[in-house]
PDB file of N, CA and C in Angstrom:
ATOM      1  N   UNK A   1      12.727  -8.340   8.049  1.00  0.00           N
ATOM      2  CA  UNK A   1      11.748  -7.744   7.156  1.00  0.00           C
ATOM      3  C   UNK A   1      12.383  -6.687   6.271  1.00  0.00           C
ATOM      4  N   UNK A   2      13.648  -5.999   6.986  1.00  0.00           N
ATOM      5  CA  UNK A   2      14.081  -5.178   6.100  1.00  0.00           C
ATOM      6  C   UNK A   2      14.320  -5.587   4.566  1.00  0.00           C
ATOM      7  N   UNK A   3      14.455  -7.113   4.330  1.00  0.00           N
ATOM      8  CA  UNK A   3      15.293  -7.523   3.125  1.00  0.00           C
ATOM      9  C   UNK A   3      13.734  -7.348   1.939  1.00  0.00           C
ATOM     10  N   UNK A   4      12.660  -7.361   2.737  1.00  0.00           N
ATOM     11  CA  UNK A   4      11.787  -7.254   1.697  1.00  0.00           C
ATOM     12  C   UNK A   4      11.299  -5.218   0.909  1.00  0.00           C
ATOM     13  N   UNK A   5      11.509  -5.510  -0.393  1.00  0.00           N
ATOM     14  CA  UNK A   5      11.601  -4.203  -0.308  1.00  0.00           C
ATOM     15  C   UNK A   5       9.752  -3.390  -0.182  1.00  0.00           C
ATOM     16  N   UNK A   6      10.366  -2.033   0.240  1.00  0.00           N
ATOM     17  CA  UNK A   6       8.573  -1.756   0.928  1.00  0.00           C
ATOM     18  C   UNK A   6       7.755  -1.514  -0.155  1.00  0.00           C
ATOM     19  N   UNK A   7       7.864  -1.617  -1.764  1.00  0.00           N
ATOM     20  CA  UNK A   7       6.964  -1.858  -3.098  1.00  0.00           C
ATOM     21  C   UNK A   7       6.488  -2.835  -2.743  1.00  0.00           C
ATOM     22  N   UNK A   8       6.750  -4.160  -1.826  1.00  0.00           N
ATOM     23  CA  UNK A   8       6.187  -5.141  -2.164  1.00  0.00           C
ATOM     24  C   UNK A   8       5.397  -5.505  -0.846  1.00  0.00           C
ATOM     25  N   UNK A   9       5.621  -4.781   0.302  1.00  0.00           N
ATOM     26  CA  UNK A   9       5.122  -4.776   1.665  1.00  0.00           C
ATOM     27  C   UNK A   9       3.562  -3.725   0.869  1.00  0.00           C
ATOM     28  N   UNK A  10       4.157  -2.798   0.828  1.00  0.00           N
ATOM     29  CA  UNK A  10       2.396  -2.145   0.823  1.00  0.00           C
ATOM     30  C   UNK A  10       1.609  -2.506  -0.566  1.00  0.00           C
ATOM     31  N   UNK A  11       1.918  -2.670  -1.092  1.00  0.00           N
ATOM     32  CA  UNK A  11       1.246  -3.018  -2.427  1.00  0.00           C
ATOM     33  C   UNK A  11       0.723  -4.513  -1.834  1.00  0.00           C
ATOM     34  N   UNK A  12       1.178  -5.406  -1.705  1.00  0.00           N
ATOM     35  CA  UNK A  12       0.972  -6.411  -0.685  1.00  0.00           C
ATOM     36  C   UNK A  12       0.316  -6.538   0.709  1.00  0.00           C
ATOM     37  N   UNK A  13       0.042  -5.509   1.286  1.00  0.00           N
ATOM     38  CA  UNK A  13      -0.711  -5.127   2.102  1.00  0.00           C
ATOM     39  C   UNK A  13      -1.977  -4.611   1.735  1.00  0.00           C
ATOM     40  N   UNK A  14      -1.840  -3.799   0.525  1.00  0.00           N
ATOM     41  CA  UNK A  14      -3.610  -3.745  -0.052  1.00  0.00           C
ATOM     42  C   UNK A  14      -4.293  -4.622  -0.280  1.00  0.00           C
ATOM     43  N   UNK A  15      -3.311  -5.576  -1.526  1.00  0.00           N
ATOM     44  CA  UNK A  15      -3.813  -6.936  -1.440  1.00  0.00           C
ATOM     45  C   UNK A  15      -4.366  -7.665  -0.358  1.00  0.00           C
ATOM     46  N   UNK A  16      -3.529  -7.385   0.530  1.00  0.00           N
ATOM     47  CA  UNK A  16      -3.969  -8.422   1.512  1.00  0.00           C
ATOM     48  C   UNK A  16      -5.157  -8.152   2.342  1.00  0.00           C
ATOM     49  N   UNK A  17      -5.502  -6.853   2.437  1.00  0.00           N
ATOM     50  CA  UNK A  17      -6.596  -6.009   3.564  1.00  0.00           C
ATOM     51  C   UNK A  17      -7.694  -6.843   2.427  1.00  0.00           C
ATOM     52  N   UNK A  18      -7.464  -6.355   1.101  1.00  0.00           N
ATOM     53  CA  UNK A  18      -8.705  -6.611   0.797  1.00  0.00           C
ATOM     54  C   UNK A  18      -9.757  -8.141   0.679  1.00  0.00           C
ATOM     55  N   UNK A  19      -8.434  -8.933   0.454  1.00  0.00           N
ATOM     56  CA  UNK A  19      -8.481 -10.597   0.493  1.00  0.00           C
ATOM     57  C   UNK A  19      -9.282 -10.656   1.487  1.00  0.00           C
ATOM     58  N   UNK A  20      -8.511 -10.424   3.001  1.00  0.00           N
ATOM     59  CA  UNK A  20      -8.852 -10.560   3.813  1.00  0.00           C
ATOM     60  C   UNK A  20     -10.593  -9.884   4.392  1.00  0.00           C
ATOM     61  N   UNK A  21     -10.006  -9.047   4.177  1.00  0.00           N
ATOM     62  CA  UNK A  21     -12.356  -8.217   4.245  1.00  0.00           C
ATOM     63  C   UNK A  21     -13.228  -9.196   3.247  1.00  0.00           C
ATOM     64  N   UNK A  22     -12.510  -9.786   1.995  1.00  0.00           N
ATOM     65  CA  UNK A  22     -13.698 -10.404   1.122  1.00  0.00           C
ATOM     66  C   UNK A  22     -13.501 -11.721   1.784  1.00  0.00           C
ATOM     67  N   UNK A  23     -12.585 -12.502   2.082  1.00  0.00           N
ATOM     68  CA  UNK A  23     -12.590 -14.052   2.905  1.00  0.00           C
ATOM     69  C   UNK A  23     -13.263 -13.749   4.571  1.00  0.00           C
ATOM     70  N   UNK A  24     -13.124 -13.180   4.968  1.00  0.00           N
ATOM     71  CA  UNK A  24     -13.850 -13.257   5.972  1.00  0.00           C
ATOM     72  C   UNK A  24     -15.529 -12.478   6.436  1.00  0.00           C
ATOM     73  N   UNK A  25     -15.685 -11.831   5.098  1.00  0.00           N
ATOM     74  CA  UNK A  25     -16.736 -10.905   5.182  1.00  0.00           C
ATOM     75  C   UNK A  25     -16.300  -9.695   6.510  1.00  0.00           C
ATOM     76  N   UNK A  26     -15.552  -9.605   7.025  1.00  0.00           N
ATOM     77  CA  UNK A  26     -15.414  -8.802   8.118  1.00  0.00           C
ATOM     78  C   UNK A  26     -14.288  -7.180   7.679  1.00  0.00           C
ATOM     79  N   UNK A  27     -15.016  -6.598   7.428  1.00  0.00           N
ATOM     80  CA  UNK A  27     -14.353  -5.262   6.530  1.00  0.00           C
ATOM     81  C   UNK A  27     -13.249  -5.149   7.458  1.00  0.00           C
ATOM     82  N   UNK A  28     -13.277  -4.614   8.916  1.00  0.00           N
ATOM     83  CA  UNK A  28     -12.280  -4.366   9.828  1.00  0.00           C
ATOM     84  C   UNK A  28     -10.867  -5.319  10.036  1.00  0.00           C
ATOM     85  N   UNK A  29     -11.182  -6.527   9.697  1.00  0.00           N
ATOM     86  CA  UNK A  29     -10.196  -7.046   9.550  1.00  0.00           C
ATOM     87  C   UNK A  29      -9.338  -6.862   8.445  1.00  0.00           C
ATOM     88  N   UNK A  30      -9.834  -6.246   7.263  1.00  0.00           N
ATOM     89  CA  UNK A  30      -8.511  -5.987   6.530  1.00  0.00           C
ATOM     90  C   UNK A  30      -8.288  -4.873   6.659  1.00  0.00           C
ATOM     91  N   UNK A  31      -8.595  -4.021   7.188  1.00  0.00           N
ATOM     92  CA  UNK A  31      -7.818  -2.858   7.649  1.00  0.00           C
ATOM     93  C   UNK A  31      -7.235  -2.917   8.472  1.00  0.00           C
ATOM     94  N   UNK A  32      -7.098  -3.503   9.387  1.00  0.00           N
ATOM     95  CA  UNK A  32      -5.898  -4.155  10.237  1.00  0.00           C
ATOM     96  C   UNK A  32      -4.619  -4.752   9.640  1.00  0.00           C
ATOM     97  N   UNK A  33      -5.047  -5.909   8.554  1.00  0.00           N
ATOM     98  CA  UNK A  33      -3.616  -5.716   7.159  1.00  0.00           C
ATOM     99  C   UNK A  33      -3.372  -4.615   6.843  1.00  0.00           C
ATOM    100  N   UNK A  34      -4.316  -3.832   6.131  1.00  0.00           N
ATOM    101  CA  UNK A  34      -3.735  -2.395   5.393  1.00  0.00           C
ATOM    102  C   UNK A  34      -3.215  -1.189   6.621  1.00  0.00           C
ATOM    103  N   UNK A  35      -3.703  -1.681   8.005  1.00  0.00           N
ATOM    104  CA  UNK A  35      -2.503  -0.582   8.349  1.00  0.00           C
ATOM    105  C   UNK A  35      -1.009  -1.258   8.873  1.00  0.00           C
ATOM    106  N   UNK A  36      -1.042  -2.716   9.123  1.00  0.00           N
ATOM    107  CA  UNK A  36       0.007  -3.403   9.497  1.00  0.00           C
ATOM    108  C   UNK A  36       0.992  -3.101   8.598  1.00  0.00           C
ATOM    109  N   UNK A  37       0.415  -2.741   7.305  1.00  0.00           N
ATOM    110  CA  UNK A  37       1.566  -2.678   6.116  1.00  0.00           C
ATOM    111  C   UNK A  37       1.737  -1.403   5.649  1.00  0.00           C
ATOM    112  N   UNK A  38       1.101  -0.259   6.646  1.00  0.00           N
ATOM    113  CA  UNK A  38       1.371   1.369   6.521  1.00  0.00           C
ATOM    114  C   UNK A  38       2.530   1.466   7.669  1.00  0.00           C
ATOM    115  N   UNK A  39       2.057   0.958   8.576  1.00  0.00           N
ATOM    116  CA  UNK A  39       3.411   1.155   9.900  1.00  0.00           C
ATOM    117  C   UNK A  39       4.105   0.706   9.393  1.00  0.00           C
ATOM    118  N   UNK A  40       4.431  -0.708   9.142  1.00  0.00           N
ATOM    119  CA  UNK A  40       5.709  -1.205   8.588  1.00  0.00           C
ATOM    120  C   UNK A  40       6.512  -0.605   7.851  1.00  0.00           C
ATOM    121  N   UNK A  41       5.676  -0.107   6.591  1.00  0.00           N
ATOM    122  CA  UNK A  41       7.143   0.721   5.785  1.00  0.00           C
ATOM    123  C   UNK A  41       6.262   2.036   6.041  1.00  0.00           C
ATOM    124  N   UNK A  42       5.843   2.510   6.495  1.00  0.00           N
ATOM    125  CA  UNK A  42       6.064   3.873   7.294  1.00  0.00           C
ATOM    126  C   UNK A  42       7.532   4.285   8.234  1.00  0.00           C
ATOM    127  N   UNK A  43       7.667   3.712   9.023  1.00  0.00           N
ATOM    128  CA  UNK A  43       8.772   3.018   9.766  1.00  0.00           C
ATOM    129  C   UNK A  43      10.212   3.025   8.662  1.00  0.00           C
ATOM    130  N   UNK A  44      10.207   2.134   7.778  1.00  0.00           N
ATOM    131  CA  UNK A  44      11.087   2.219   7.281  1.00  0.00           C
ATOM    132  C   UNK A  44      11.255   3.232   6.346  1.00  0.00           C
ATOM    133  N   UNK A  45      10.067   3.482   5.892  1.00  0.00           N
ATOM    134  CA  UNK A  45      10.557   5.165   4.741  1.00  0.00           C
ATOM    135  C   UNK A  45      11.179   6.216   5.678  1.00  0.00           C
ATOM    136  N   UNK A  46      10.836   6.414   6.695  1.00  0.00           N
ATOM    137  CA  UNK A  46      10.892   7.099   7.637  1.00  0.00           C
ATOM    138  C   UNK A  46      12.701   7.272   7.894  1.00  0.00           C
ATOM    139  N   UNK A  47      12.723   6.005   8.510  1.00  0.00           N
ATOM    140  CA  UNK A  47      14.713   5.832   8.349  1.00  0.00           C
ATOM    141  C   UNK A  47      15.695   6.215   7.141  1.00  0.00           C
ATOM    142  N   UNK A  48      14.804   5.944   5.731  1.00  0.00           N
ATOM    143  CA  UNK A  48      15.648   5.795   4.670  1.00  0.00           C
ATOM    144  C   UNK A  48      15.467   6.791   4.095  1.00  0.00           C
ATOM    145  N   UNK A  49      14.120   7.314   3.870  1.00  0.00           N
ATOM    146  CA  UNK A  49      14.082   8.545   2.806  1.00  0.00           C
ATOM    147  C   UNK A  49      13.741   9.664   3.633  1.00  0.00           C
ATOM    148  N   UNK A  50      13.542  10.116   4.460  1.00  0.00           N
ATOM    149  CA  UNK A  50      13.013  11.149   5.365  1.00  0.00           C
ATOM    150  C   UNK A  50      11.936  11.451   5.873  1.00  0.00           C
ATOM    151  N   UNK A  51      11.212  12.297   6.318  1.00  0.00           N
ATOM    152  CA  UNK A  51       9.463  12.711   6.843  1.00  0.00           C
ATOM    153  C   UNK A  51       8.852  13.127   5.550  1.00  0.00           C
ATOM    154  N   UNK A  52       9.864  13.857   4.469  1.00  0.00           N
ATOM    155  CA  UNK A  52       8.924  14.272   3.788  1.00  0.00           C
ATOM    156  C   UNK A  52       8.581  12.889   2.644  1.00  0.00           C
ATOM    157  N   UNK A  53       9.166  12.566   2.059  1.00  0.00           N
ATOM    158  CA  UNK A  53       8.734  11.305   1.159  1.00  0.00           C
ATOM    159  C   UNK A  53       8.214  10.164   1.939  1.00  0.00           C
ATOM    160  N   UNK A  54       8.155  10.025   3.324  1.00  0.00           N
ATOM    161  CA  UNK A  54       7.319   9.490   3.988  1.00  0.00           C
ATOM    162  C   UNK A  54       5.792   9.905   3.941  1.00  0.00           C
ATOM    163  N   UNK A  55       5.369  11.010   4.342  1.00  0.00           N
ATOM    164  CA  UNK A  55       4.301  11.948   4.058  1.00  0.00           C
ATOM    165  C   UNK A  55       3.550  11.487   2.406  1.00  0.00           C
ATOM    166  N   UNK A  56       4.510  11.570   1.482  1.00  0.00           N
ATOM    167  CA  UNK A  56       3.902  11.450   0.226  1.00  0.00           C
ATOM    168  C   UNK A  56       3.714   9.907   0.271  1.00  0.00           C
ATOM    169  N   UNK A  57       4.677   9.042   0.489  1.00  0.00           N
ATOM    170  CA  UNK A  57       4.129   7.620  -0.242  1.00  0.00           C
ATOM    171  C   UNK A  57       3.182   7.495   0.676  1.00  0.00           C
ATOM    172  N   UNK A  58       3.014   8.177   2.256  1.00  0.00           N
ATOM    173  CA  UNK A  58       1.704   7.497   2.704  1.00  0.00           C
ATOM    174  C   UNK A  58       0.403   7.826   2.556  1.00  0.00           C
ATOM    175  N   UNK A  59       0.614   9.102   2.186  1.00  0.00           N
ATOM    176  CA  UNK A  59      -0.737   9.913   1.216  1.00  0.00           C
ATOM    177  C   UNK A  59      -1.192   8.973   0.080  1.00  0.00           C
ATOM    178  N   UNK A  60       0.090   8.267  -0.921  1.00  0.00           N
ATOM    179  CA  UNK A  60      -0.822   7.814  -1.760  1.00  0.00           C
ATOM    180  C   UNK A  60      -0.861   6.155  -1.435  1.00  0.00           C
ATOM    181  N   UNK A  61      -0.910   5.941  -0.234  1.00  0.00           N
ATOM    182  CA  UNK A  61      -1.103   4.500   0.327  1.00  0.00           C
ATOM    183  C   UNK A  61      -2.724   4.649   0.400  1.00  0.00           C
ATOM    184  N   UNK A  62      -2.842   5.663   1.208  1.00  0.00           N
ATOM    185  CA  UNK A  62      -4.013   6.240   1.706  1.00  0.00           C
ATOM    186  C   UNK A  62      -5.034   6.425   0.869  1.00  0.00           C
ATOM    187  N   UNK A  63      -4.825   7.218  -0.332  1.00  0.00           N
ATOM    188  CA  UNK A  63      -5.175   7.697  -1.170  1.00  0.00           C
ATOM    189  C   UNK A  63      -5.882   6.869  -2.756  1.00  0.00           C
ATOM    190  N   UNK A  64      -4.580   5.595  -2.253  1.00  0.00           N
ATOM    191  CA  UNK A  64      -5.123   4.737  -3.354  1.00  0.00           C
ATOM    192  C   UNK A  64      -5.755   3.330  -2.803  1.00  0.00           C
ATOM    193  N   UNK A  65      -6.128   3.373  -1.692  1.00  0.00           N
ATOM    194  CA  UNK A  65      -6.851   3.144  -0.637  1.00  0.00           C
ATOM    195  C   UNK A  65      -8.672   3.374  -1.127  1.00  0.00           C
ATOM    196  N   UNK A  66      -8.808   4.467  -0.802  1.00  0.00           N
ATOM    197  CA  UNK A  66      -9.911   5.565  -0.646  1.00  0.00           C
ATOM    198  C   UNK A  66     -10.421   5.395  -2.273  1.00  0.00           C
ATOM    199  N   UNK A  67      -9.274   6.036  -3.545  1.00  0.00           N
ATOM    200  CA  UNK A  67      -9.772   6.003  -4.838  1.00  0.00           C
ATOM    201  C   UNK A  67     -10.607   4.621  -5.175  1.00  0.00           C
ATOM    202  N   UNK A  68      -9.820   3.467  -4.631  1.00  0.00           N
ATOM    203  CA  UNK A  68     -10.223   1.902  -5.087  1.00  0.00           C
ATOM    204  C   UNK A  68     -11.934   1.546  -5.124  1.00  0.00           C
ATOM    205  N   UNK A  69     -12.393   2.387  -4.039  1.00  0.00           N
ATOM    206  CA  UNK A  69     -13.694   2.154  -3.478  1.00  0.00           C
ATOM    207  C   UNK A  69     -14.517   2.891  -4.944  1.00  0.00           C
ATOM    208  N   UNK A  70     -14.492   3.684  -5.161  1.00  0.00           N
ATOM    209  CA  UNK A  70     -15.481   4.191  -6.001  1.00  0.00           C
ATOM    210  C   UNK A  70     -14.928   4.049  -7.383  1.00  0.00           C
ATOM    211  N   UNK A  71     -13.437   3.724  -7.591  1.00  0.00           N
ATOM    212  CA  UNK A  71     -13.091   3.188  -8.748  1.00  0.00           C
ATOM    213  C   UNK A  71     -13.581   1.658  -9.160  1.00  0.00           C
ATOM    214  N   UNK A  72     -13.666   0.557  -8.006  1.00  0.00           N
ATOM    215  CA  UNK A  72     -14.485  -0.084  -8.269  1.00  0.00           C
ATOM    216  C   UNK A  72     -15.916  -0.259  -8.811  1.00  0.00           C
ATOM    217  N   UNK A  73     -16.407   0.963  -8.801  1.00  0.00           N
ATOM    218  CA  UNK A  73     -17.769   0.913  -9.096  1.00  0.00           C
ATOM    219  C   UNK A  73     -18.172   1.303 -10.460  1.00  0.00           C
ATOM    220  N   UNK A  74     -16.743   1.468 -11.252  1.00  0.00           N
ATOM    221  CA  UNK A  74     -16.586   2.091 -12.653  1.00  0.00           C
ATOM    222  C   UNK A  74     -16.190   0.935 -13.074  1.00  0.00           C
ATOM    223  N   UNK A  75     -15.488  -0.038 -12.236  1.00  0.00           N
ATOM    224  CA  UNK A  75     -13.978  -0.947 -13.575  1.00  0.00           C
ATOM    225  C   UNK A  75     -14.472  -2.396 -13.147  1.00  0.00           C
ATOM    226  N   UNK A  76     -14.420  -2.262 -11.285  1.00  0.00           N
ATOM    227  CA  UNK A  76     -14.852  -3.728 -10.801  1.00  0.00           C
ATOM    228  C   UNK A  76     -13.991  -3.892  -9.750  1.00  0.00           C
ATOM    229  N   UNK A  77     -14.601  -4.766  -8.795  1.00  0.00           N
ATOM    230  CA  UNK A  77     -13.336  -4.571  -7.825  1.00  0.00           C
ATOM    231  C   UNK A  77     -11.881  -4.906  -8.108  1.00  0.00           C
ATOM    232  N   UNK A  78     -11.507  -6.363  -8.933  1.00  0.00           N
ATOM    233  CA  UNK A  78     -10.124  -6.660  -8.683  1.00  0.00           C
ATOM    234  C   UNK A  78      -9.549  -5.822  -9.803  1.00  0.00           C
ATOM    235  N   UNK A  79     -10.098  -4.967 -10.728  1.00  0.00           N
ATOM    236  CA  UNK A  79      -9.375  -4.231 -12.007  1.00  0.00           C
ATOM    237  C   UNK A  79      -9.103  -3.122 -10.778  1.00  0.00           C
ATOM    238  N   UNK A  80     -10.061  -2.812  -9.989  1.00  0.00           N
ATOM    239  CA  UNK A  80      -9.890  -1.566  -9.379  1.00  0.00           C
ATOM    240  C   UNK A  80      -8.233  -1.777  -7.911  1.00  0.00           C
ATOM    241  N   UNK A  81      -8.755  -3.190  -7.595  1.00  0.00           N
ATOM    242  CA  UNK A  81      -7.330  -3.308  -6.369  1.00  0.00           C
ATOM    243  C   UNK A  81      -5.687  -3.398  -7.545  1.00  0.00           C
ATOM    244  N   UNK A  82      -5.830  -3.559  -8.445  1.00  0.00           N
ATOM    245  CA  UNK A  82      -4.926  -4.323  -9.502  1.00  0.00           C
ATOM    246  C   UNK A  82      -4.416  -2.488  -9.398  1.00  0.00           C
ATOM    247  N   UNK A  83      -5.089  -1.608 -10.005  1.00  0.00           N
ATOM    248  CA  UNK A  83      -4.321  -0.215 -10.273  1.00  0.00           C
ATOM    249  C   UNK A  83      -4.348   0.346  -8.682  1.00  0.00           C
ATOM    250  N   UNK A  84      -5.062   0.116  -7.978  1.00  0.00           N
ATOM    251  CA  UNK A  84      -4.149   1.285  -6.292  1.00  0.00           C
ATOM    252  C   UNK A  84      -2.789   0.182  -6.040  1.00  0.00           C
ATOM    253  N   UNK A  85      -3.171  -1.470  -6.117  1.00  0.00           N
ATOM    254  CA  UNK A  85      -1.954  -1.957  -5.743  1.00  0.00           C
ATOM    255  C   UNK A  85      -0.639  -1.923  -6.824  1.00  0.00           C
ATOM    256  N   UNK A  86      -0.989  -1.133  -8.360  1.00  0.00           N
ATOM    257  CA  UNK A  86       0.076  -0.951  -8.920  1.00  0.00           C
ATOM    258  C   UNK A  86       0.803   0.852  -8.537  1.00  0.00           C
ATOM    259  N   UNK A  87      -0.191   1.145  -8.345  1.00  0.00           N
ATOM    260  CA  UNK A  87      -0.307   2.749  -7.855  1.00  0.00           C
ATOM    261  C   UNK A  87       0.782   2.532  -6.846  1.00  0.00           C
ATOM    262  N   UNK A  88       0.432   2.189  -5.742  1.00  0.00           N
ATOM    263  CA  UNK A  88       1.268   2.018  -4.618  1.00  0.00           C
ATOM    264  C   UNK A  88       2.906   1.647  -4.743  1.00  0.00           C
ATOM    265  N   UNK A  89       2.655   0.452  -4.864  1.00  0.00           N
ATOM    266  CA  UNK A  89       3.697  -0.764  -5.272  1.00  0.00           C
ATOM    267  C   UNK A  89       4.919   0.931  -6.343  1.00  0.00           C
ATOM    268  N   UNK A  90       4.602   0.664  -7.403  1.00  0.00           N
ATOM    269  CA  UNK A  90       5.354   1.659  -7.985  1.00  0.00           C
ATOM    270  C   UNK A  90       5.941   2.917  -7.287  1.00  0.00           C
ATOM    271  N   UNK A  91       4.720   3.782  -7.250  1.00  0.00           N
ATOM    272  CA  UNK A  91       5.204   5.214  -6.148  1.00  0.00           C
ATOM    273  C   UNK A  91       6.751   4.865  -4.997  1.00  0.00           C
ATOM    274  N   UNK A  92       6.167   3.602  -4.296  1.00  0.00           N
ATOM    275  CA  UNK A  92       7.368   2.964  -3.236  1.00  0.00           C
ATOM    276  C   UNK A  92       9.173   2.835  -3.910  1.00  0.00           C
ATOM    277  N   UNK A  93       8.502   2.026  -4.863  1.00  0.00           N
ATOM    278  CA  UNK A  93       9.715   1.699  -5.594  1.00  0.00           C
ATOM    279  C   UNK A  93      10.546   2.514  -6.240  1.00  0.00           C
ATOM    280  N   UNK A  94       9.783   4.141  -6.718  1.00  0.00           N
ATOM    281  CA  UNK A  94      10.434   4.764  -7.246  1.00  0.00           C
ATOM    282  C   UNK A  94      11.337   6.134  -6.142  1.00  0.00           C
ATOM    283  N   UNK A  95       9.906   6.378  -5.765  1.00  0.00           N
ATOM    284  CA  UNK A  95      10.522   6.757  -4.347  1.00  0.00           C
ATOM    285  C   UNK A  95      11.690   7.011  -2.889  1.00  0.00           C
ATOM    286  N   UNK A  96      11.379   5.392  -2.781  1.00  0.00           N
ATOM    287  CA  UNK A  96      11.545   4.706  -1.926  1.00  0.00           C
ATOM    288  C   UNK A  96      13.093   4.147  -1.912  1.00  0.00           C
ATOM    289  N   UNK A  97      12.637   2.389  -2.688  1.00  0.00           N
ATOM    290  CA  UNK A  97      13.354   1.247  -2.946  1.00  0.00           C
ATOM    291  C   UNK A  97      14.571   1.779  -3.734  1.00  0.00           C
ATOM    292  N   UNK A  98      14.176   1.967  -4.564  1.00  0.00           N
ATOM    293  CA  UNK A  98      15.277   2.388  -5.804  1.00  0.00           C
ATOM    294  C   UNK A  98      16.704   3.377  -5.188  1.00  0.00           C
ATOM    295  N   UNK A  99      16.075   4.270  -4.455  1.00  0.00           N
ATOM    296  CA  UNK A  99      17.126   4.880  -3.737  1.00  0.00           C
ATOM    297  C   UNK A  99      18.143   4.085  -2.755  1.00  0.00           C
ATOM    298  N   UNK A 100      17.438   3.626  -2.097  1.00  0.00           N
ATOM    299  CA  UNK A 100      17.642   2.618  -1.363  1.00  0.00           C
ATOM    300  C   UNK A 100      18.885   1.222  -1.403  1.00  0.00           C
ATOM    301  N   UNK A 101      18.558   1.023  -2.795  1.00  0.00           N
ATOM    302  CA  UNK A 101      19.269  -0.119  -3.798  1.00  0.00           C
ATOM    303  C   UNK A 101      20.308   0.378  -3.973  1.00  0.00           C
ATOM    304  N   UNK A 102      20.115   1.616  -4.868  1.00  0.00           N
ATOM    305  CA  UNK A 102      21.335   2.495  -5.479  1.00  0.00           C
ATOM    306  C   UNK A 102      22.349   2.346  -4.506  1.00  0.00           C
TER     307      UNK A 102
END
């Protein structure tokens, strides 16, 4: 799993929580994706970039999480998953990945 970089694990993990809550009607089940894909590269930010940029990308995992819900109710849902999962996805990569690469 390491080879996948973690822009594309959590950004991909929002996606997926939310797929998953709208295909199954069962909200709890995609939060079970969306935290499968907070541990995961929690875990690995953790090794690579330290506690503290761990702390931040998971704040705005969290964060763009939480915004999506009532940003949906302004834009729509998939305009609204489209910007936390670009939100995310990015923050990681710049963060994160990029260092990482370097």
């Amino acid at each position: 799993m390491s080879a996948i970089p973690t822009s594309v694990i959590s950004a991909g993990s929002l996606l997926g929580g939310y797929l998953t809550g709208r295909a199954t009607g069962v909200r709890p089940a995609g939060g079970v994706v969306l935290l499968a894909g907070a541990v995961a590269c929690g875990r690995r930010w953790r090794r690579t970039v330290g506690p503290a940029r761990t702390a931040a990308l998971l704040a705005t995992y969290v964060g763009a999480f939480g915004a999506s819900h009532p940003l949906a109710k302004r834009i729509g849902a998939w305009p609204s998953v489209a910007v936390a999962t670009g939100a995310v996805g990015a923050a990681a990569y710049v963060l994160a990945d990029r260092s990482a690469r370097g």
